[in-house]
Protein backbone atom coordinates (compact mmCIF):
# COMPACT_ATOMS: atom_id res chain seq x y z
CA UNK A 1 25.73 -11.49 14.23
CA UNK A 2 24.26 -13.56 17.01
CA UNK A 3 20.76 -14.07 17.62
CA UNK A 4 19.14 -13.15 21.08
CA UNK A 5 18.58 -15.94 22.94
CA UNK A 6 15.00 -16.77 24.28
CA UNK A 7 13.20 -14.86 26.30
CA UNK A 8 10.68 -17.89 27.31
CA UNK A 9 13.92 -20.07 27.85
CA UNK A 10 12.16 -21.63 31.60
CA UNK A 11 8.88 -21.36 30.32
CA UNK A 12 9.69 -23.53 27.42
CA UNK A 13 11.77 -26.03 28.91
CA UNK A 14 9.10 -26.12 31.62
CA UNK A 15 6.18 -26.04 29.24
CA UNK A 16 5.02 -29.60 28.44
CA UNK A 17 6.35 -30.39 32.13
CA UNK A 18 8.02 -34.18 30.72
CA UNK A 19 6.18 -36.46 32.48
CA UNK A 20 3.66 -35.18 34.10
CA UNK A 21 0.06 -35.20 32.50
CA UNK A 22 -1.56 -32.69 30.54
CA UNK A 23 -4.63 -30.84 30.14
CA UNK A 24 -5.62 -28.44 27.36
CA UNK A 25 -7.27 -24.60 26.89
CA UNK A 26 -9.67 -22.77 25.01
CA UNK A 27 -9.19 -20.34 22.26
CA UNK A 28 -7.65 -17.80 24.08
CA UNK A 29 -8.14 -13.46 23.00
CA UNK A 30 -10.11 -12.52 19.97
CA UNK A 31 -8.47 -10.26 17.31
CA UNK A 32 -11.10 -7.36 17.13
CA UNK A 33 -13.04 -7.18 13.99
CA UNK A 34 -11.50 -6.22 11.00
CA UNK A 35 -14.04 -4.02 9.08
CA UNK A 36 -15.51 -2.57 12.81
CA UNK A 37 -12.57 -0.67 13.92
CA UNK A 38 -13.26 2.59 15.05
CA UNK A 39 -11.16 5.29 13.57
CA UNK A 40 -8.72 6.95 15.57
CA UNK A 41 -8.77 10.94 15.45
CA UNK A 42 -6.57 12.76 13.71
CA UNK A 43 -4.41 15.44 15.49
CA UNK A 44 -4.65 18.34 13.75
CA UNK A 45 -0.97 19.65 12.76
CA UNK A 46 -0.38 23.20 14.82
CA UNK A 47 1.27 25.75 12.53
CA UNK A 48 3.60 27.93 14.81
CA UNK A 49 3.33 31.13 14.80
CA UNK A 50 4.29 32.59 11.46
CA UNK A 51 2.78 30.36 9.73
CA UNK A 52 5.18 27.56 8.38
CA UNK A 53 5.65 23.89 9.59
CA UNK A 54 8.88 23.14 10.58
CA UNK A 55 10.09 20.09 8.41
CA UNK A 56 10.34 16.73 10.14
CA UNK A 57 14.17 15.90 10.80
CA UNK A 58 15.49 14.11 7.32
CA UNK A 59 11.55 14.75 6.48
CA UNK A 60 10.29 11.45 7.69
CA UNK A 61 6.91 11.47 9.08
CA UNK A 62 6.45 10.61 12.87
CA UNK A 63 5.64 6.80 13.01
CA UNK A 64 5.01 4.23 15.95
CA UNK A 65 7.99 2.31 16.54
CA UNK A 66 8.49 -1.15 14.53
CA UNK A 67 8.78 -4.21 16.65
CA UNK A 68 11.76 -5.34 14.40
CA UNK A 69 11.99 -8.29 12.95
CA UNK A 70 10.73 -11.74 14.57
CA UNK A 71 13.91 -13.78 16.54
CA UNK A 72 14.72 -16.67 14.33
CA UNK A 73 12.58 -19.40 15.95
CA UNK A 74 9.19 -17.98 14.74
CA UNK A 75 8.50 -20.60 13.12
CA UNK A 76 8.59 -23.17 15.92
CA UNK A 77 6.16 -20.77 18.25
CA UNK A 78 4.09 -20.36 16.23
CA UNK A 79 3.73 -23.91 15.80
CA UNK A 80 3.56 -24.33 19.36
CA UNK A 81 0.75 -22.32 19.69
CA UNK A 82 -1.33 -24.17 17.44
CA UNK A 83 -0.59 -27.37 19.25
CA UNK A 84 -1.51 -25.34 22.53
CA UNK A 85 -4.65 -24.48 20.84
CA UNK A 86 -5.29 -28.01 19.81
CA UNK A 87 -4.73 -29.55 23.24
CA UNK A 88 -6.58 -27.69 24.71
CA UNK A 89 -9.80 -28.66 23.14
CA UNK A 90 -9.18 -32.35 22.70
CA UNK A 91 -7.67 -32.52 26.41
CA UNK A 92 -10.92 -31.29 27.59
CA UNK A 93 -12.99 -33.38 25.00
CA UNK A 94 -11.55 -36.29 26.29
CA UNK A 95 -12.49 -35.87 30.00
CA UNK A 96 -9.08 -34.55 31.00
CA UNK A 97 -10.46 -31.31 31.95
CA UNK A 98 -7.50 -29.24 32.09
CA UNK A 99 -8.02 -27.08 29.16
CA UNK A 100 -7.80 -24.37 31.56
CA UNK A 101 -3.89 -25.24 32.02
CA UNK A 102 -3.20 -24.96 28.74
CA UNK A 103 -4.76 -21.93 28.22
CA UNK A 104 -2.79 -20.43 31.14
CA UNK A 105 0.55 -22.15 29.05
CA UNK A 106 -0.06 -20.15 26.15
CA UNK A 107 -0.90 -17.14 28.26
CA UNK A 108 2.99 -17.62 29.89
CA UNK A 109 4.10 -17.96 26.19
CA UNK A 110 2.74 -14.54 24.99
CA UNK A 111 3.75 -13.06 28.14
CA UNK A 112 7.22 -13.90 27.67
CA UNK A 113 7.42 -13.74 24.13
CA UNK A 114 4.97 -11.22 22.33
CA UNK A 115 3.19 -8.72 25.21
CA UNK A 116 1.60 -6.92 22.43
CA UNK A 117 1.50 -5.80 18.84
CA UNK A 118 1.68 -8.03 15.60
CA UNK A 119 3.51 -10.75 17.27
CA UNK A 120 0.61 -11.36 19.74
CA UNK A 121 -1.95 -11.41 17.09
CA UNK A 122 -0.11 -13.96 15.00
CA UNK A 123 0.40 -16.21 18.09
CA UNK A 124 -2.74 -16.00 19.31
CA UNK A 125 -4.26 -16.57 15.19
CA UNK A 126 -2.13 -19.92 15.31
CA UNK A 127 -3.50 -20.88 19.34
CA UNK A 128 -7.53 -20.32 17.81
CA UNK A 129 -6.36 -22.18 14.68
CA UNK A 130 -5.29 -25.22 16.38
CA UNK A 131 -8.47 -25.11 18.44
CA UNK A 132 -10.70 -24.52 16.16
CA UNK A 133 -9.53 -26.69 13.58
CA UNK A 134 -10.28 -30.12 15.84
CA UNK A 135 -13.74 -28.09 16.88
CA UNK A 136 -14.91 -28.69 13.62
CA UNK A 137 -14.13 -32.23 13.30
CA UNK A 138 -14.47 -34.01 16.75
CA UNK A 139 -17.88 -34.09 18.86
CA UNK A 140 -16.09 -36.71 20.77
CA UNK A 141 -13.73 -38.39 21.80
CA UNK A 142 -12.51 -40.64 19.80
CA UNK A 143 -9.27 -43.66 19.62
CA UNK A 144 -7.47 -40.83 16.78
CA UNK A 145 -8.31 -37.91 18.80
CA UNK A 146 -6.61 -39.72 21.86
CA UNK A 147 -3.57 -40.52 19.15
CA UNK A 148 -3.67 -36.77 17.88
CA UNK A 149 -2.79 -35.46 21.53
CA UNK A 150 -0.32 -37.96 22.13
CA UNK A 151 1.52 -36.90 18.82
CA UNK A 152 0.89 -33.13 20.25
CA UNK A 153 2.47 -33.71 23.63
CA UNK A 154 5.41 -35.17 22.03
CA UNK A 155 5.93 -32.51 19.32
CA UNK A 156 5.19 -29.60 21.40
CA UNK A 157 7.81 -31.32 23.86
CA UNK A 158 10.27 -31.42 21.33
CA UNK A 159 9.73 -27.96 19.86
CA UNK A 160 9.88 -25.96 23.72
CA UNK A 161 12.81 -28.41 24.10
CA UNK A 162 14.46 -27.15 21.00
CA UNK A 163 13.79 -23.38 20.79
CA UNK A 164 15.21 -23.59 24.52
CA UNK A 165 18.25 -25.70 23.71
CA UNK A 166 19.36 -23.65 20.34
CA UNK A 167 18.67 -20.25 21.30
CA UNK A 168 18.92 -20.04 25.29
CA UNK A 169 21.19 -19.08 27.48
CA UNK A 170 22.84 -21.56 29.17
């Protein structure tokens, strides 16, 4: 069994653009609130005439489709979008002013690699979590903050590097 290689192969190996300087983004899409969600109608099961529901084929209910399971670098995205997340408030913070780039970065990422359902959510979780996280701790810039998005740039390099060298195509 082989696994499918990656679909953000050029986006990845583009991604931290070696270098070039960076610039960081905002916390991106907001999950909508848990407890507010409105409740989706119900469609009301039509009895044919006669009066007996057919049975479901092998009487399984009608479901949406699953997205399967996640390709087997998971892990390292969603790692990479908390350093997105991260950058892009500290690039910003520390007068780089490109937060807006890295934004669009992880916008490319879920583009090519989760367009919608759980997948998106849990990227997106880890992209506010990284942001967030340095948010909360640094008003401004500081000598570690500068350190912290060194260490980002090179681990994020490495990770897009990776994912595209052990599961692309070429």
């Amino acid at each position: 069994m082989f696994a499918q290689p990656a679909r953000a192969q050029d986006f990845l190996q583009n991604l931290f653009g070696w270098g070039q300087q960076h610039s960081a983004p905002r916390v991106i899409e907001r999950a909508p609130p848990q407890g507010k969600a409105k409740p989706k109608k119900k469609n009301a099961a039509k009895t044919p005439p006669g009066g007996k529901q057919q049975a479901q084929p092998n009487g399984a209910a009608q479901q949406p489709a699953a997205e399967g399971p996640p390709p087997p670098y998971e892990p390292q995205l969603l790692r990479l979008s908390e350093i997105l997340g991260a950058l892009s408030y500290l690039r910003d913070l520390c007068g780089s002013e490109d937060g807006e780039d890295w934004r669009g970065k992880m916008s490319s990422l879920l583009e090519a690699e989760a367009k919608t359902g759980q997948r998106r959510l849990k990227l997106t979780g880890a992209f506010n979590r990284g942001f967030r996280g340095y948010e909360t701790t640094y008003r401004s810039c500081t000598p570690n903050a500068r350190l912290a998005i060194s260490r980002y740039l090179d681990e994020g390099g490495r990770i897009a590097h990776d994912i595209a060298y052990r599961y692309g195509n070429s």
